[in-house]
PDB file of N, CA and C in Angstrom:
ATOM      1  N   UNK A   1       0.819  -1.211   0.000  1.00  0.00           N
ATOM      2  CA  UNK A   1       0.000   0.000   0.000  1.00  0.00           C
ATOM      3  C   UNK A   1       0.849   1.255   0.000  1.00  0.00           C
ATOM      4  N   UNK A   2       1.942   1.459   0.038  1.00  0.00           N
ATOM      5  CA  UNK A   2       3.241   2.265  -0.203  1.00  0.00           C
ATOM      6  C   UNK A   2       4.019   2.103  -1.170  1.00  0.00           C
ATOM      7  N   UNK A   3       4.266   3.074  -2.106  1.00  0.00           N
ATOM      8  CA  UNK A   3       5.088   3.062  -3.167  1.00  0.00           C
ATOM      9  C   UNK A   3       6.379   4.104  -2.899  1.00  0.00           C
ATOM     10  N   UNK A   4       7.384   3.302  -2.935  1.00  0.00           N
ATOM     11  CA  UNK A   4       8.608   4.781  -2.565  1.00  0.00           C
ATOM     12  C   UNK A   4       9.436   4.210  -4.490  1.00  0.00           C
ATOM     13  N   UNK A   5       9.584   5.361  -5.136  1.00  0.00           N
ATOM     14  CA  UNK A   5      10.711   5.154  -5.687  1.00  0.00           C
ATOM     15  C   UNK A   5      11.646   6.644  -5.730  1.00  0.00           C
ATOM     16  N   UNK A   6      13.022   5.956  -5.731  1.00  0.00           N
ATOM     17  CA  UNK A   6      13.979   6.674  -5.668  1.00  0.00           C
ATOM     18  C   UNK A   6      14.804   7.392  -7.216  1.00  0.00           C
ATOM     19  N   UNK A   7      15.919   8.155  -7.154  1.00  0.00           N
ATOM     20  CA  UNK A   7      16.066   8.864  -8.053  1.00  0.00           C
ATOM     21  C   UNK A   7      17.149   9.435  -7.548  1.00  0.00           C
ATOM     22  N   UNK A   8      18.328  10.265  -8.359  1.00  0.00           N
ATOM     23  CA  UNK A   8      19.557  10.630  -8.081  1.00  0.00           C
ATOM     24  C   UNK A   8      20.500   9.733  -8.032  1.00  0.00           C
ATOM     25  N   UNK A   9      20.710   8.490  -8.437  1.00  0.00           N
ATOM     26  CA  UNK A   9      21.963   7.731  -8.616  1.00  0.00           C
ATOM     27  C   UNK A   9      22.672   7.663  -9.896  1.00  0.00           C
ATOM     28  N   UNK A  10      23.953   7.735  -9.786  1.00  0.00           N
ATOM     29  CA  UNK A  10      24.548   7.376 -10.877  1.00  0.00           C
ATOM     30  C   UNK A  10      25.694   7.372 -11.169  1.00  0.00           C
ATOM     31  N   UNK A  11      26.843   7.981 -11.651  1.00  0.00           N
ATOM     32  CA  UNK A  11      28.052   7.177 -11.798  1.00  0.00           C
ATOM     33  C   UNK A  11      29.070   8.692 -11.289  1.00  0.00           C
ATOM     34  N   UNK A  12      30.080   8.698 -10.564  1.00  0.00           N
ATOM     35  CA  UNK A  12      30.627   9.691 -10.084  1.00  0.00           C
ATOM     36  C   UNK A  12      31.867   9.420  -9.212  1.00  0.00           C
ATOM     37  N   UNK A  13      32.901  10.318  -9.945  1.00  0.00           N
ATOM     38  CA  UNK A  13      34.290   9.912  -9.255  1.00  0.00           C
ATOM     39  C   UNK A  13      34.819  10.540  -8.046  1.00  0.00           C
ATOM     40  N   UNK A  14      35.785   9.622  -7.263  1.00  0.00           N
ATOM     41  CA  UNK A  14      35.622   9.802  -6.035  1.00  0.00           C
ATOM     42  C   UNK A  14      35.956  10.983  -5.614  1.00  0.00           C
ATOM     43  N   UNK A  15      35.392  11.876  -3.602  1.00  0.00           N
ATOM     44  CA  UNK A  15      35.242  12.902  -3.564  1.00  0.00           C
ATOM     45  C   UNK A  15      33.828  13.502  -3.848  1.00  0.00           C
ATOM     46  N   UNK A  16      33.458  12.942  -5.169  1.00  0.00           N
ATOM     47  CA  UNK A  16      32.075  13.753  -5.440  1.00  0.00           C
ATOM     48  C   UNK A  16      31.052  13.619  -4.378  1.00  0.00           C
ATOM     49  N   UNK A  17      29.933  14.306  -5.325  1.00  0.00           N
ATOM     50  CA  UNK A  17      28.520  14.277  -4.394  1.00  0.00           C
ATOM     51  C   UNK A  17      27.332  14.218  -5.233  1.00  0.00           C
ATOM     52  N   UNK A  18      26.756  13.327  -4.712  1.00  0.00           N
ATOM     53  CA  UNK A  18      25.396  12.942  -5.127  1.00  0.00           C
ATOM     54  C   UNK A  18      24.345  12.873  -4.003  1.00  0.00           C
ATOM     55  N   UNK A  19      23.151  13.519  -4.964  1.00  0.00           N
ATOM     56  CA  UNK A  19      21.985  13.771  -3.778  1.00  0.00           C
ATOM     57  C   UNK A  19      21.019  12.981  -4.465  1.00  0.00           C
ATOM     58  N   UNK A  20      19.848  11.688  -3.359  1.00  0.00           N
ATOM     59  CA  UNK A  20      19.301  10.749  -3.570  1.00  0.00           C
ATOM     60  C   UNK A  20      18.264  11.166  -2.998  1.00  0.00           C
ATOM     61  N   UNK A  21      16.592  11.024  -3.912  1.00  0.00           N
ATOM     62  CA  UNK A  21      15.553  11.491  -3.369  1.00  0.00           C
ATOM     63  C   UNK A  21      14.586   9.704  -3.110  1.00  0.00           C
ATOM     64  N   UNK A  22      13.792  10.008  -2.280  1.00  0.00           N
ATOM     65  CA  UNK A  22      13.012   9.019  -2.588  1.00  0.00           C
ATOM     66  C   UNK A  22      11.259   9.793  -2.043  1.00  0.00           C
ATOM     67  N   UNK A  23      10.812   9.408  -3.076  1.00  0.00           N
ATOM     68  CA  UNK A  23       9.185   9.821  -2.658  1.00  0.00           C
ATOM     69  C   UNK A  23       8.099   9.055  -2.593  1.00  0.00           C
ATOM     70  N   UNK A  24       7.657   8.975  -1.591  1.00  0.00           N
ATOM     71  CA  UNK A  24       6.271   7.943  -1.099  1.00  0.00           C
ATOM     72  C   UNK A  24       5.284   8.009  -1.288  1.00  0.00           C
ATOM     73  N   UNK A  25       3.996   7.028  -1.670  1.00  0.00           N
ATOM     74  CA  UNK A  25       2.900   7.444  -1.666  1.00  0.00           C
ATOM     75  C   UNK A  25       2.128   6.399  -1.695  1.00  0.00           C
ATOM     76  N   UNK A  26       1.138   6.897  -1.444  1.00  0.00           N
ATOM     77  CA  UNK A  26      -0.326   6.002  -0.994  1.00  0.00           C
ATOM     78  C   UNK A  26      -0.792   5.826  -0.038  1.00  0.00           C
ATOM     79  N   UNK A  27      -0.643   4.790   1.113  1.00  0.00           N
ATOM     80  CA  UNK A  27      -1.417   4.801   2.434  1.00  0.00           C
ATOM     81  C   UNK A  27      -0.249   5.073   3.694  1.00  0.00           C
ATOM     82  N   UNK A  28       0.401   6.696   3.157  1.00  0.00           N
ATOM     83  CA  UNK A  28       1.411   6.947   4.554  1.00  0.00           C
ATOM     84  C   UNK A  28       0.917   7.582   5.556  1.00  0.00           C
ATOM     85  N   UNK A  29       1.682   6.795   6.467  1.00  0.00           N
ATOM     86  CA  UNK A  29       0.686   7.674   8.258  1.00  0.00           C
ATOM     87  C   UNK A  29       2.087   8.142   8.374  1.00  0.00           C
ATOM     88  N   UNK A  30       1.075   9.047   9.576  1.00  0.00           N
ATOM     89  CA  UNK A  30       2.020  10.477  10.447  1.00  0.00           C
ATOM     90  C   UNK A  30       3.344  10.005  11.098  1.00  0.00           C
ATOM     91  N   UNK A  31       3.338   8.660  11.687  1.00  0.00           N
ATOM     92  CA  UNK A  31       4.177   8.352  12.597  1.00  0.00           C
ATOM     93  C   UNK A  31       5.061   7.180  11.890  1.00  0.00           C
ATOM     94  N   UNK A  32       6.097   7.606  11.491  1.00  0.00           N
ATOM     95  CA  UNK A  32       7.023   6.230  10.561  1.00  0.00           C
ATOM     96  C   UNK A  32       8.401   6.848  10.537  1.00  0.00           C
ATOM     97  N   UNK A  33       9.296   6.084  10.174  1.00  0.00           N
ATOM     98  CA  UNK A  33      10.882   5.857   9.825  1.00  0.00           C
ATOM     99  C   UNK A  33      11.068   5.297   8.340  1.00  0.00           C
ATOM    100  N   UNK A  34      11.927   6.433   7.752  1.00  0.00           N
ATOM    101  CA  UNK A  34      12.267   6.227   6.356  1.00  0.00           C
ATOM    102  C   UNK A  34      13.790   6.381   5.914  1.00  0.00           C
ATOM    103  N   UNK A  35      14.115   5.529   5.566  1.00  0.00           N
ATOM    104  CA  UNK A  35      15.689   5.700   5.626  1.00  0.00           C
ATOM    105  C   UNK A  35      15.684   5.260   3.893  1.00  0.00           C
ATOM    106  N   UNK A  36      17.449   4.866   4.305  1.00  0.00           N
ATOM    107  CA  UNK A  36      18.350   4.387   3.148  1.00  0.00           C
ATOM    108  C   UNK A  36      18.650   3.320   3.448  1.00  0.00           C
ATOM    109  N   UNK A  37      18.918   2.512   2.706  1.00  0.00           N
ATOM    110  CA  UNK A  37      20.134   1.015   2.876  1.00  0.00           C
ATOM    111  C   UNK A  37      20.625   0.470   1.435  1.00  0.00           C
ATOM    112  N   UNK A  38      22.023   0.076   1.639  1.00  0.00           N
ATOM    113  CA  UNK A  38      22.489  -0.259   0.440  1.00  0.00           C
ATOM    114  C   UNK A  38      23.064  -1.720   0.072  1.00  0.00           C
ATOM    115  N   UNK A  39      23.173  -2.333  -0.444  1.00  0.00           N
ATOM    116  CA  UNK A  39      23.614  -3.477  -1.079  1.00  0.00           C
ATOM    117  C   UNK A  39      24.421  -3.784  -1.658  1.00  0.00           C
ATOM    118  N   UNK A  40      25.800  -4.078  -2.205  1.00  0.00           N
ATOM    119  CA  UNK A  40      26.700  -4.307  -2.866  1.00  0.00           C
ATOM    120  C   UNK A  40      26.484  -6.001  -3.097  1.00  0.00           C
ATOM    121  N   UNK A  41      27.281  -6.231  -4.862  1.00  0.00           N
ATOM    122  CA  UNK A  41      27.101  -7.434  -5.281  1.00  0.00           C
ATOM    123  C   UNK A  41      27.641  -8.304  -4.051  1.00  0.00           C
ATOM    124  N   UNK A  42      26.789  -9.434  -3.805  1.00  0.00           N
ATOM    125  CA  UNK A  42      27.402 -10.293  -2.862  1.00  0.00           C
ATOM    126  C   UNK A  42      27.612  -9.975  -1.151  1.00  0.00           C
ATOM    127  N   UNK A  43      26.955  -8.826  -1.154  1.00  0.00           N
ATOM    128  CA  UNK A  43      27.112  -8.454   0.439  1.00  0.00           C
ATOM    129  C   UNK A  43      25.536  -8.435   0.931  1.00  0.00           C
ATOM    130  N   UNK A  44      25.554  -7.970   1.840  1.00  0.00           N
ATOM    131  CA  UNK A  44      24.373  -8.192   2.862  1.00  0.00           C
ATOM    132  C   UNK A  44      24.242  -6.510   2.833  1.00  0.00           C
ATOM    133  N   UNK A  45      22.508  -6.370   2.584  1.00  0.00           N
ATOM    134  CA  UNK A  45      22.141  -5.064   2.999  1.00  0.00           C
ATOM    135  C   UNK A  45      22.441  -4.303   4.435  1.00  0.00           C
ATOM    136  N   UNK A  46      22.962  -3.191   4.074  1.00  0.00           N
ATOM    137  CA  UNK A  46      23.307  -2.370   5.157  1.00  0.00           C
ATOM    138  C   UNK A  46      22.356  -1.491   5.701  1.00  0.00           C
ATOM    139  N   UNK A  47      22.040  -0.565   6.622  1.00  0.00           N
ATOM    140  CA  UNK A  47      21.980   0.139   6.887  1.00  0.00           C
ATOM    141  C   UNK A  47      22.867   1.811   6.199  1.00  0.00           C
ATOM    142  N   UNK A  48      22.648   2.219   5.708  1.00  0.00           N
ATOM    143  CA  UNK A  48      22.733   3.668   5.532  1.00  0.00           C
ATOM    144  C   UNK A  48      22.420   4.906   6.904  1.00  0.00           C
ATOM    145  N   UNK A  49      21.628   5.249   6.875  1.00  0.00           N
ATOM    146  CA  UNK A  49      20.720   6.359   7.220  1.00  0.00           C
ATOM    147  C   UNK A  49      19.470   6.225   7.476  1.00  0.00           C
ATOM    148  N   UNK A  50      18.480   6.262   8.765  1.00  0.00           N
ATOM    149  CA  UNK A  50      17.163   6.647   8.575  1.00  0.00           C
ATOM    150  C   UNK A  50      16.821   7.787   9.756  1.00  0.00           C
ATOM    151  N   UNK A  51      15.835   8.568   9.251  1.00  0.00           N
ATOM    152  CA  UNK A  51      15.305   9.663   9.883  1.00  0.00           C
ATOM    153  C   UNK A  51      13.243   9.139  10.165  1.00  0.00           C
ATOM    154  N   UNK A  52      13.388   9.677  11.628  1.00  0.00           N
ATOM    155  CA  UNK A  52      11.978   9.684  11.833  1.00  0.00           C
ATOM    156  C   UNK A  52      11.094  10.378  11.555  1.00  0.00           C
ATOM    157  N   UNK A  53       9.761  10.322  11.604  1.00  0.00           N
ATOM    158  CA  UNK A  53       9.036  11.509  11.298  1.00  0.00           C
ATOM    159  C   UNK A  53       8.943  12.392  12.185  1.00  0.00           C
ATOM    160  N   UNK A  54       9.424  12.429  13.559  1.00  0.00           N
ATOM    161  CA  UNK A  54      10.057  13.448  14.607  1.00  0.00           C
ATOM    162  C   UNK A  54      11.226  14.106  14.664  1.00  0.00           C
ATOM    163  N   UNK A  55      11.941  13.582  13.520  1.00  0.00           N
ATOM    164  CA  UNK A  55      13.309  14.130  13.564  1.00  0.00           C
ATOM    165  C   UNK A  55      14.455  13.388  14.283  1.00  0.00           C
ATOM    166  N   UNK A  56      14.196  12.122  14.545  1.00  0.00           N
ATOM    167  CA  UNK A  56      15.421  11.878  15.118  1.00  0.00           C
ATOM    168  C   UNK A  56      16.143  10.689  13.656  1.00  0.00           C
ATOM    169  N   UNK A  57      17.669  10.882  13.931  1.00  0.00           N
ATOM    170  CA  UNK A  57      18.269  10.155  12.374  1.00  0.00           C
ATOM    171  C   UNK A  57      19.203   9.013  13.400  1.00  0.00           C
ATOM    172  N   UNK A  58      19.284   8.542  12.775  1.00  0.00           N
ATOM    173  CA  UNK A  58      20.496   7.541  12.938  1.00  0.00           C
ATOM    174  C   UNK A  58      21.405   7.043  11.613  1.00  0.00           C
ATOM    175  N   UNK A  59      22.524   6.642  11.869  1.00  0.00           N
ATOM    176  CA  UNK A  59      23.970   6.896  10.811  1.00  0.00           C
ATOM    177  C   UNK A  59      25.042   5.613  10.865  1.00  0.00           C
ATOM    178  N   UNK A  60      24.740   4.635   9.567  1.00  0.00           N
ATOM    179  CA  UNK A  60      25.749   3.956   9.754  1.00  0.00           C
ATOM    180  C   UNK A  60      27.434   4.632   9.879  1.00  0.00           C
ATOM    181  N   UNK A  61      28.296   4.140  10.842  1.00  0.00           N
ATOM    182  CA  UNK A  61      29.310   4.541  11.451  1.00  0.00           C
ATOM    183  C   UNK A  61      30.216   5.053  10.055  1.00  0.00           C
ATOM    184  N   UNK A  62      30.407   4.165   9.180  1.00  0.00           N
ATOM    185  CA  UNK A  62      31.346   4.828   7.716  1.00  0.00           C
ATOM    186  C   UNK A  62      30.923   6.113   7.226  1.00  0.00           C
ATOM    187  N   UNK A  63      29.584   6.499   7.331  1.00  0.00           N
ATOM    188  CA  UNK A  63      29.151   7.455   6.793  1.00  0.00           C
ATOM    189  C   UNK A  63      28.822   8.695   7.412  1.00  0.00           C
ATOM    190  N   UNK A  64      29.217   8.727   8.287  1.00  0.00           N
ATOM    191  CA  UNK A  64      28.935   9.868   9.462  1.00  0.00           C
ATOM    192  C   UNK A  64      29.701  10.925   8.749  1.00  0.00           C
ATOM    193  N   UNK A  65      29.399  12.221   9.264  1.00  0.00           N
ATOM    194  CA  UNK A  65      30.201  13.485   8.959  1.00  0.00           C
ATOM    195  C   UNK A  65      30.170  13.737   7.099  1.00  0.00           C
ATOM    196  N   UNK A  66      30.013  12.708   6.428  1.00  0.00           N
ATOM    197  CA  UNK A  66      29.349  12.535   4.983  1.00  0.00           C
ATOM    198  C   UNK A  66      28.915  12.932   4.261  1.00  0.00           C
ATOM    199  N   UNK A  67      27.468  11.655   5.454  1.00  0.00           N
ATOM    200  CA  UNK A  67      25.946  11.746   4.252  1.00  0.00           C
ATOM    201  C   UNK A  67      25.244  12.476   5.358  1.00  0.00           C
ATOM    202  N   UNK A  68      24.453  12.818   4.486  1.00  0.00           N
ATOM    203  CA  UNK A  68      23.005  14.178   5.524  1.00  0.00           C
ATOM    204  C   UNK A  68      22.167  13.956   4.803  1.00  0.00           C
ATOM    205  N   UNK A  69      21.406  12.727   6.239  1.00  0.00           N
ATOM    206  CA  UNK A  69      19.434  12.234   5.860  1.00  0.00           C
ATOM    207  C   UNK A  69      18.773  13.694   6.180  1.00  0.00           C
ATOM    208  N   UNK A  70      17.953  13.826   5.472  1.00  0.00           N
ATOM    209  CA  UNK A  70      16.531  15.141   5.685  1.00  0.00           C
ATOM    210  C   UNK A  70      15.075  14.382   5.090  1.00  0.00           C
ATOM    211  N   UNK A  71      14.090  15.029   5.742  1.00  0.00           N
ATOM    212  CA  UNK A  71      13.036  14.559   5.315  1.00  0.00           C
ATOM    213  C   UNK A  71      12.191  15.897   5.239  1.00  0.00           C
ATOM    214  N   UNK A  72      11.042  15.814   4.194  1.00  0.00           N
ATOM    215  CA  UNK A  72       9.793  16.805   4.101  1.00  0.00           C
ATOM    216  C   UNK A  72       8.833  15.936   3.970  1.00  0.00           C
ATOM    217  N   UNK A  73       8.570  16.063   5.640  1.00  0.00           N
ATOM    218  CA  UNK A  73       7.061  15.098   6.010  1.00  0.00           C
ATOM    219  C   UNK A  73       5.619  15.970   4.999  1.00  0.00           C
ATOM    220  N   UNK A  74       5.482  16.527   4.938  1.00  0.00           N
ATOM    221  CA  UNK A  74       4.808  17.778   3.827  1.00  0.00           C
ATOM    222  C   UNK A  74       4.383  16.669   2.265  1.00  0.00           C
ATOM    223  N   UNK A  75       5.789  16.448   1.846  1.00  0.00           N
ATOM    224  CA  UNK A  75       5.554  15.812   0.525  1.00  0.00           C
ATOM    225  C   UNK A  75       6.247  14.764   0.934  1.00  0.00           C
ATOM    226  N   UNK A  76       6.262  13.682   2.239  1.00  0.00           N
ATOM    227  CA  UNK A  76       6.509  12.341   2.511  1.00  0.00           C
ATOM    228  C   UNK A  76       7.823  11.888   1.582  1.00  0.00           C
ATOM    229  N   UNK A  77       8.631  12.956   1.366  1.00  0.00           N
ATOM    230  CA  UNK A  77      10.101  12.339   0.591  1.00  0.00           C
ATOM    231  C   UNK A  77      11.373  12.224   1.985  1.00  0.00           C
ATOM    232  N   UNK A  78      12.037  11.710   1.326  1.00  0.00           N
ATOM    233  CA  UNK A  78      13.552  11.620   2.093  1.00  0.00           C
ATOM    234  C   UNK A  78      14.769  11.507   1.106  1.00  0.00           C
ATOM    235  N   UNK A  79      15.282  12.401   1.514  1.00  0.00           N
ATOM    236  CA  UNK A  79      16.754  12.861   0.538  1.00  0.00           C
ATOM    237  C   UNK A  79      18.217  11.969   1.361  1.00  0.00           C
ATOM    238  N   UNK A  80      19.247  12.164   1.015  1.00  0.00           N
ATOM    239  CA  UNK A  80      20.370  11.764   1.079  1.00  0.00           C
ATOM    240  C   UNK A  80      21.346  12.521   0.381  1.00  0.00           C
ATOM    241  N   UNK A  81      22.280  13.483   0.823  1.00  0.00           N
ATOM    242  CA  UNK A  81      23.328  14.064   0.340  1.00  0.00           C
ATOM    243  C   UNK A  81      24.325  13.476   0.806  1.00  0.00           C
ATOM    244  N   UNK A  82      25.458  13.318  -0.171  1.00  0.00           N
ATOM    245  CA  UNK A  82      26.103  12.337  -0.022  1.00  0.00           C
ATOM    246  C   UNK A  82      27.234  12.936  -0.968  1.00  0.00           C
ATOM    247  N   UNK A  83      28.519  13.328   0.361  1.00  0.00           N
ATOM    248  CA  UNK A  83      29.587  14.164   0.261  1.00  0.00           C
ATOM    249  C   UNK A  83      31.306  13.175   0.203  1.00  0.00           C
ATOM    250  N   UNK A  84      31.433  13.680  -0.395  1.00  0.00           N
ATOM    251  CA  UNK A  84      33.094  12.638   0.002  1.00  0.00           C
ATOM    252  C   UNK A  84      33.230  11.583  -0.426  1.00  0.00           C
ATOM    253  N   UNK A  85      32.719  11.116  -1.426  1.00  0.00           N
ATOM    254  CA  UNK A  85      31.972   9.782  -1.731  1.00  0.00           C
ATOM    255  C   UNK A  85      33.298   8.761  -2.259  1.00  0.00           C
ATOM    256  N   UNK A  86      33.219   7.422  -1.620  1.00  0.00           N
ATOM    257  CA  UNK A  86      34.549   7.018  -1.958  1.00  0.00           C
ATOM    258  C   UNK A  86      33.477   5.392  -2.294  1.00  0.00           C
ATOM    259  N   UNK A  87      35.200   4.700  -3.442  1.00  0.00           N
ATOM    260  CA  UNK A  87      34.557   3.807  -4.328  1.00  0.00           C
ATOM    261  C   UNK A  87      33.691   2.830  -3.239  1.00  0.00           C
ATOM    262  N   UNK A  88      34.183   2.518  -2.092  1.00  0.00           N
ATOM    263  CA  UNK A  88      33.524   1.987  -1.198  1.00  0.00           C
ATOM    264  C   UNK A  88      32.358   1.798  -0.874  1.00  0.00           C
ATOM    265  N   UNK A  89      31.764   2.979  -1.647  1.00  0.00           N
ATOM    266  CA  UNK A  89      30.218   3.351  -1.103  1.00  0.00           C
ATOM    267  C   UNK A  89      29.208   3.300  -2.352  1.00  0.00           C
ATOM    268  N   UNK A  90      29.862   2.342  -3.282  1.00  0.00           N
ATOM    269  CA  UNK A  90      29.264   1.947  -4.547  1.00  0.00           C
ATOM    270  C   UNK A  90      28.361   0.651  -4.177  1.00  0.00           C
ATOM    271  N   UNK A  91      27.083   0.505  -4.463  1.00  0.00           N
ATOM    272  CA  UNK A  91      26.205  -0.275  -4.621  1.00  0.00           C
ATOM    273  C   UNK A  91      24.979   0.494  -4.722  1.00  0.00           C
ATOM    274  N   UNK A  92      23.712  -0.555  -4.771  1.00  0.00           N
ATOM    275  CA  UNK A  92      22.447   0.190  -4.574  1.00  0.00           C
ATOM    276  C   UNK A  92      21.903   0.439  -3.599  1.00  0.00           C
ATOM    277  N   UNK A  93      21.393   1.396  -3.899  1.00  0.00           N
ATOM    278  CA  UNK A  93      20.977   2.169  -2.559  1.00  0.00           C
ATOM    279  C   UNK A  93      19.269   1.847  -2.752  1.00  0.00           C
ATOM    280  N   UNK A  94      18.831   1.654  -1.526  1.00  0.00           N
ATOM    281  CA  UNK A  94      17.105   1.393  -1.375  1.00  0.00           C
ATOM    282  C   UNK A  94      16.089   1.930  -0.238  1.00  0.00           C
ATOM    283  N   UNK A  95      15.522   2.474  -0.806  1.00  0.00           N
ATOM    284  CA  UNK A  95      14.826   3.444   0.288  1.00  0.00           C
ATOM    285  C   UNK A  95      13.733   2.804   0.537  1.00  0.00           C
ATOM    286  N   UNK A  96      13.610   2.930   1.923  1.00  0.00           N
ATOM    287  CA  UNK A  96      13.042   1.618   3.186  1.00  0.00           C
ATOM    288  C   UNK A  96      11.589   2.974   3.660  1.00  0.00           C
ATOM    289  N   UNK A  97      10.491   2.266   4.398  1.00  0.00           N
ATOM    290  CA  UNK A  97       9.439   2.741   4.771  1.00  0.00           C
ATOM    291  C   UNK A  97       9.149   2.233   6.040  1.00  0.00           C
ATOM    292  N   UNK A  98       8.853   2.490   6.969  1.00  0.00           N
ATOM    293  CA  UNK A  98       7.889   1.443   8.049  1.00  0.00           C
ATOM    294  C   UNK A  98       7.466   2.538   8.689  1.00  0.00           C
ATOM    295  N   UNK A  99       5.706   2.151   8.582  1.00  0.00           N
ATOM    296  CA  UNK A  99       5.021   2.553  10.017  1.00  0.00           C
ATOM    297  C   UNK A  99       5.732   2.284  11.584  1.00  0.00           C
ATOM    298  N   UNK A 100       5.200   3.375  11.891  1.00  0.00           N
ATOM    299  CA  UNK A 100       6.137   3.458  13.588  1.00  0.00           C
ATOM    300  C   UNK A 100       4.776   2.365  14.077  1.00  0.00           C
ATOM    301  N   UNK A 101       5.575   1.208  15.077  1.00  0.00           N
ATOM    302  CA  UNK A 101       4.836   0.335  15.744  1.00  0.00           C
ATOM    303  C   UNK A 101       3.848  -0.375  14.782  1.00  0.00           C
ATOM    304  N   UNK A 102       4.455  -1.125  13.633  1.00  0.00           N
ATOM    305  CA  UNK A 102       3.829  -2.077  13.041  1.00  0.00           C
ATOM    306  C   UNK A 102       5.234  -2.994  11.868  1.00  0.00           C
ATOM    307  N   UNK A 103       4.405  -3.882  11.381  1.00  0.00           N
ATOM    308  CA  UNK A 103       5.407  -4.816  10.875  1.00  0.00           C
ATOM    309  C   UNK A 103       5.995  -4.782   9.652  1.00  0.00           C
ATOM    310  N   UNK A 104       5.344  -4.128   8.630  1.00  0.00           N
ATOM    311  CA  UNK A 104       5.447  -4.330   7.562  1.00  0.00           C
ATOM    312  C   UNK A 104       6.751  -3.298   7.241  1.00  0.00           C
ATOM    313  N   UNK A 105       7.666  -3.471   6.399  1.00  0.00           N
ATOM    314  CA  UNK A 105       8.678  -2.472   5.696  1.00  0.00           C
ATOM    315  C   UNK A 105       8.113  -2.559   4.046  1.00  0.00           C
ATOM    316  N   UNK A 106       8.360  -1.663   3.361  1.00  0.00           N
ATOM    317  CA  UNK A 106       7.900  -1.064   2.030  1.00  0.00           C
ATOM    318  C   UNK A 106       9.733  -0.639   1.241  1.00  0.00           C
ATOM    319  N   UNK A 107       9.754  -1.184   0.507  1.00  0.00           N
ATOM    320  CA  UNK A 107      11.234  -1.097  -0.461  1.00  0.00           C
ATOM    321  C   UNK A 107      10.868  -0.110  -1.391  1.00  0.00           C
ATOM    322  N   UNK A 108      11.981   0.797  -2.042  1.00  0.00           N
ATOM    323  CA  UNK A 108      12.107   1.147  -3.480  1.00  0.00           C
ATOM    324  C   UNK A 108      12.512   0.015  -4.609  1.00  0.00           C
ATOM    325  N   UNK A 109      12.775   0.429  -5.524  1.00  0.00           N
ATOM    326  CA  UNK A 109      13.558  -1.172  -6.426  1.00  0.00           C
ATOM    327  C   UNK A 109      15.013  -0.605  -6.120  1.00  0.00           C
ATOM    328  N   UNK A 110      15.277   0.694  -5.784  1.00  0.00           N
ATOM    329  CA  UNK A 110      16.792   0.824  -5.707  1.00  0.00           C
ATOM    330  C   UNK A 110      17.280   1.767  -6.737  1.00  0.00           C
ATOM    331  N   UNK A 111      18.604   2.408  -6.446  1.00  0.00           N
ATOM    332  CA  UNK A 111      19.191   3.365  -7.482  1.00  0.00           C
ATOM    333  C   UNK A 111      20.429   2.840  -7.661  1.00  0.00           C
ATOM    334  N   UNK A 112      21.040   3.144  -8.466  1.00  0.00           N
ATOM    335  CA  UNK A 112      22.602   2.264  -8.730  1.00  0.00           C
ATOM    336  C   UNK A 112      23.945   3.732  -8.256  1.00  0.00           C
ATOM    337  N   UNK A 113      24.313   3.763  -7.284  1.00  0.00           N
ATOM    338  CA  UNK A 113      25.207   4.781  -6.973  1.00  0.00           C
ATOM    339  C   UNK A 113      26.798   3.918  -7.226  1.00  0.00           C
ATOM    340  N   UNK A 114      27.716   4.304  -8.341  1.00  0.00           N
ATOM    341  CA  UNK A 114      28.757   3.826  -9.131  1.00  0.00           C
ATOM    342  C   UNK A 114      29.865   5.396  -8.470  1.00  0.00           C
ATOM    343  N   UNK A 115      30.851   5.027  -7.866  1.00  0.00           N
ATOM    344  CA  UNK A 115      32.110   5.921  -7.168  1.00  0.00           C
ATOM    345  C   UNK A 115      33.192   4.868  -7.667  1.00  0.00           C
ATOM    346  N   UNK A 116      33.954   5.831  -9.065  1.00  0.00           N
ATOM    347  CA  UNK A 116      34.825   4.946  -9.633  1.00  0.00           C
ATOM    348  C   UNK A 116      35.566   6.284 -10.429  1.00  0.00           C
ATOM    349  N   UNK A 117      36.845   6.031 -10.355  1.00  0.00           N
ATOM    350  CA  UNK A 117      37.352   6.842 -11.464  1.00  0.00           C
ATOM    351  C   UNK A 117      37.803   6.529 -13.042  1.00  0.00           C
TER     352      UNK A 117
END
């Protein structure tokens, strides 16, 4: 009943910056957590970034001082700026949904963020 797709990925050498939107829609309530998480071939989804709809964020440890989660509860999006960017931090990125105090999580299909020279 949630549709997030994302936007802003793509191929960029290291140092750069890329900013990642994702926008939601359909049956979103007031009270939820919307982040990032990323995937690389053969690895296990990470954690990125997620911000609440109160404002509180949390930050996988590599990416601190970085990336900067924001949200506009207004138009139910969540951004990702994403500073310093090293090849490391190449995979897809997927923007995650969950109602606060319920079960279900809601995926994007993902953006392909490529840090290569």
């Amino acid at each position: 009943q949630v549709q997030l797709v994302e936007s802003g990925g793509g191929l960029v050498q290291p140092g750069g910056s890329l900013r990642l939107s994702c926008a939601a829609s359909g049956s979103i309530f007031k009270l939820n957590v919307m982040g990032w998480y990323r995937q690389a071939p053969g690895k296990q989804r990470e954690l990125v970034a997620t911000m609440t709809s109160g404002g509180s964020t949390n930050y996988e440890d590599s990416v601190k001082g970085r990336f900067t989660i924001s949200r506009d509860n207004d138009k139910n999006t969540v951004y990702l700026q994403m500073n310093s960017l090293k090849p490391e931090d190449t995979a897809v990125y997927y923007c995650n949904y969950k109602r606060s105090h319920y079960s279900y999580e809601y995926w994007g299909r993902g953006t392909q963020v490529t840090v290569s020279s």
